[in-house]
C-alpha atoms as a PDB file:
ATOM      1  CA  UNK A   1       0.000   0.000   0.000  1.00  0.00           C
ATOM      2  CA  UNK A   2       1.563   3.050  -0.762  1.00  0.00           C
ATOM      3  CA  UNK A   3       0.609   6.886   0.904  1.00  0.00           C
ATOM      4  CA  UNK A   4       1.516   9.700  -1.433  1.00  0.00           C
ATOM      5  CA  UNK A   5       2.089  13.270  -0.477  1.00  0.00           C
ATOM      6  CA  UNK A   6       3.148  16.186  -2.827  1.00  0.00           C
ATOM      7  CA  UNK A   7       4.057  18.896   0.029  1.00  0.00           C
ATOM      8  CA  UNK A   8       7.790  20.057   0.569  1.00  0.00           C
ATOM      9  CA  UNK A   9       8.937  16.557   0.996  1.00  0.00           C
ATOM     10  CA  UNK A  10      10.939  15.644   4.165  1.00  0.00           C
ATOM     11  CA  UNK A  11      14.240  17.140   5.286  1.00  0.00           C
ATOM     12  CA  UNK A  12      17.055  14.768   3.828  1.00  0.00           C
ATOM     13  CA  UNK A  13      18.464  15.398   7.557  1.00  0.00           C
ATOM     14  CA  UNK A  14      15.225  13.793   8.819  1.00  0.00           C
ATOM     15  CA  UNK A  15      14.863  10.698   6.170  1.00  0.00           C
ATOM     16  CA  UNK A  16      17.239   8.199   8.655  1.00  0.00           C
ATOM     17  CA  UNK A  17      15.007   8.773  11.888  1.00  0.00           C
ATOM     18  CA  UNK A  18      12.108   9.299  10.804  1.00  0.00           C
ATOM     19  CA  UNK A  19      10.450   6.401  11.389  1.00  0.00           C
ATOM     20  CA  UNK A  20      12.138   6.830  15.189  1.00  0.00           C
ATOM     21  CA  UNK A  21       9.838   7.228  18.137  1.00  0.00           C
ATOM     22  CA  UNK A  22       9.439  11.301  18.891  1.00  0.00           C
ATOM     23  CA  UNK A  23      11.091  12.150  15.222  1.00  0.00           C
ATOM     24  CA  UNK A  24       9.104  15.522  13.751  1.00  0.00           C
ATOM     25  CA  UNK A  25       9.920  17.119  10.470  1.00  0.00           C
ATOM     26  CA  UNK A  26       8.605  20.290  11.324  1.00  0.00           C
ATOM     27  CA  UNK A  27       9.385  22.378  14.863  1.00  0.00           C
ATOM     28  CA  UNK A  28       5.996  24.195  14.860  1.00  0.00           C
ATOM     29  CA  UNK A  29       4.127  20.916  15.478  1.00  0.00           C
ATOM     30  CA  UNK A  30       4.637  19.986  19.328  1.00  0.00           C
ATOM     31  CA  UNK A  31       2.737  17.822  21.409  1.00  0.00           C
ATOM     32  CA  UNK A  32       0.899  21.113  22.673  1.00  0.00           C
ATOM     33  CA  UNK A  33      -0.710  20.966  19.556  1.00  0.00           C
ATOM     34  CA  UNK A  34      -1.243  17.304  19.389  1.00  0.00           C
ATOM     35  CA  UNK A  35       1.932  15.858  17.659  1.00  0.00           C
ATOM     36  CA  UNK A  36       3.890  13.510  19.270  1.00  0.00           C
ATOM     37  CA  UNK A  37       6.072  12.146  16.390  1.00  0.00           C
ATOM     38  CA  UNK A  38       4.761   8.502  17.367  1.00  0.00           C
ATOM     39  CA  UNK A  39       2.802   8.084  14.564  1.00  0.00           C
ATOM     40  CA  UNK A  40       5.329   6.767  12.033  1.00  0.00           C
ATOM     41  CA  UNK A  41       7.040   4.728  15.134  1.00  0.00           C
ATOM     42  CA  UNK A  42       4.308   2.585  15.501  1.00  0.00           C
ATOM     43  CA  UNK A  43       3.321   2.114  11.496  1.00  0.00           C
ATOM     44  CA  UNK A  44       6.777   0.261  11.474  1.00  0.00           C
ATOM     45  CA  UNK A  45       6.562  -1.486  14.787  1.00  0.00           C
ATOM     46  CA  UNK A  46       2.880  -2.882  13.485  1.00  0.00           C
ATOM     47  CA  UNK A  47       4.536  -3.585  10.294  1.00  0.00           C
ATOM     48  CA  UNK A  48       7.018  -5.008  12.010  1.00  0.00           C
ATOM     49  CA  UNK A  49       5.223  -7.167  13.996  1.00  0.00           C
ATOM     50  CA  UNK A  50       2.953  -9.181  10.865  1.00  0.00           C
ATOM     51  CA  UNK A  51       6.602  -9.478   9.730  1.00  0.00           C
ATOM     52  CA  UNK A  52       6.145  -6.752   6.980  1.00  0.00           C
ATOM     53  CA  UNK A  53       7.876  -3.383   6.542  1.00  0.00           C
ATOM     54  CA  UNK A  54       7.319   0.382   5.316  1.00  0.00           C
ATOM     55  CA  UNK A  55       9.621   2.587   3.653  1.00  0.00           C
ATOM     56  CA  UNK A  56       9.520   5.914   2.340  1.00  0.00           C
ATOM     57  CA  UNK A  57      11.050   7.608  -0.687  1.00  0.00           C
ATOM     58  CA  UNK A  58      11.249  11.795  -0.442  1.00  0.00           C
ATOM     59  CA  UNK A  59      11.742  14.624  -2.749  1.00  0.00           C
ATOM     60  CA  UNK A  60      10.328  18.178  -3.020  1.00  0.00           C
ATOM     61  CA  UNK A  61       6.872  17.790  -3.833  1.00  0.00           C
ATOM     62  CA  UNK A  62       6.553  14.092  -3.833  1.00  0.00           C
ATOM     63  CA  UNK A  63       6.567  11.701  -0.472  1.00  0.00           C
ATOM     64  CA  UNK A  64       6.099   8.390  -0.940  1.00  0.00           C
ATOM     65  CA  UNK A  65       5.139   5.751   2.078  1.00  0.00           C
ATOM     66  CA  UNK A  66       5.306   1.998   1.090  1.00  0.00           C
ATOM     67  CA  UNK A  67       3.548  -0.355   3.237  1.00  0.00           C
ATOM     68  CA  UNK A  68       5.203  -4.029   2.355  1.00  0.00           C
ATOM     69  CA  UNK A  69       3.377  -7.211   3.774  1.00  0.00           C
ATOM     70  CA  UNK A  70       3.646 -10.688   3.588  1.00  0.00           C
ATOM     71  CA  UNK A  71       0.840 -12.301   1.270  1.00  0.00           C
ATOM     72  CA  UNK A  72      -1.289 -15.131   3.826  1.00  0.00           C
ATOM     73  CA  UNK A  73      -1.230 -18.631   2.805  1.00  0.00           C
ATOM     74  CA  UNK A  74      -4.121 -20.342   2.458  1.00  0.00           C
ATOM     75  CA  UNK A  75      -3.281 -22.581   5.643  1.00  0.00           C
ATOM     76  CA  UNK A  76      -2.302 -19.213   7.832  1.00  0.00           C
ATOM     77  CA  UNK A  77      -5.555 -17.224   6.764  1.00  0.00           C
ATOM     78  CA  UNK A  78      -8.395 -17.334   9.882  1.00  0.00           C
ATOM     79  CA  UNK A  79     -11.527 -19.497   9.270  1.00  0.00           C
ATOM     80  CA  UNK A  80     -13.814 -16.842   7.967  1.00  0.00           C
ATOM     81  CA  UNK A  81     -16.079 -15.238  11.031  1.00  0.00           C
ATOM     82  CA  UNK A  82     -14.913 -18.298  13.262  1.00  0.00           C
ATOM     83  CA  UNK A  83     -16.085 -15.990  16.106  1.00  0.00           C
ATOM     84  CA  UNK A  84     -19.623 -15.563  15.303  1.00  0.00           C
ATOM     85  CA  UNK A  85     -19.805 -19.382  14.324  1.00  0.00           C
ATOM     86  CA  UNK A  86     -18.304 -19.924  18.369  1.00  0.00           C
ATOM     87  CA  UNK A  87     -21.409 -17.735  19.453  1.00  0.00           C
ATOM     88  CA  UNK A  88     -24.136 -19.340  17.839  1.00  0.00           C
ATOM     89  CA  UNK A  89     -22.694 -22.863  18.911  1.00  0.00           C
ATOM     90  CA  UNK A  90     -22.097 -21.786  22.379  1.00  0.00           C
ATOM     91  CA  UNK A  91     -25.833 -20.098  22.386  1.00  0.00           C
ATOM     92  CA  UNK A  92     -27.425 -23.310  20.915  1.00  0.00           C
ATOM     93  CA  UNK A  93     -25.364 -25.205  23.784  1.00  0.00           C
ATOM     94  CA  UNK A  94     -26.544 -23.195  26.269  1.00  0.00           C
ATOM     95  CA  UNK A  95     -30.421 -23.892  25.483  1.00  0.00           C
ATOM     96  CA  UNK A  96     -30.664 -20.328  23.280  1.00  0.00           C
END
């Protein structure tokens, strides 16, 4: 999945951290008013964690974040809406 932004790109300074907890491109926004720099932190620890990745590719007037995940195999995918199956059994069980 990719994001796409055309604004003044990100500071080449700022491309190796960015993706580091606290990490802000520009000084204006402060947690005061409501920026934390966490936001691109956790996309890459979530990515992370499904054993994907994101990336991002900057220049003036064109940002570019990648989202990269692995494809599910048919043995790994869930058993489509396994949950609400559970309910109904455990309702009929129960004398529903």
């Amino acid at each position: 999945m990719d994001v796409l932004d055309d604004g003044p790109g990100i500071p080449p300074g700022l491309l190796p951290r960015v993706f580091e907890r606290f990490a802000r491109g520009d000084s204006a926004r402060t947690r005061a008013t409501g920026s934390t720099g966490l936001g691109l932190a956790i996309v890459q620890a979530v990515a992370a964690a499904h054993g994907g990745a994101v990336t991002v590719d900057s220049v003036p007037g064109r940002t570019a974040f990648t989202l990269h995940l692995p494809s599910m195999t048919p043995e790994l995918a869930p058993e489509p809406h396994s949950q609400s199956r559970h309910s109904l059994t455990t309702w009929a069980r129960q004398g529903g």
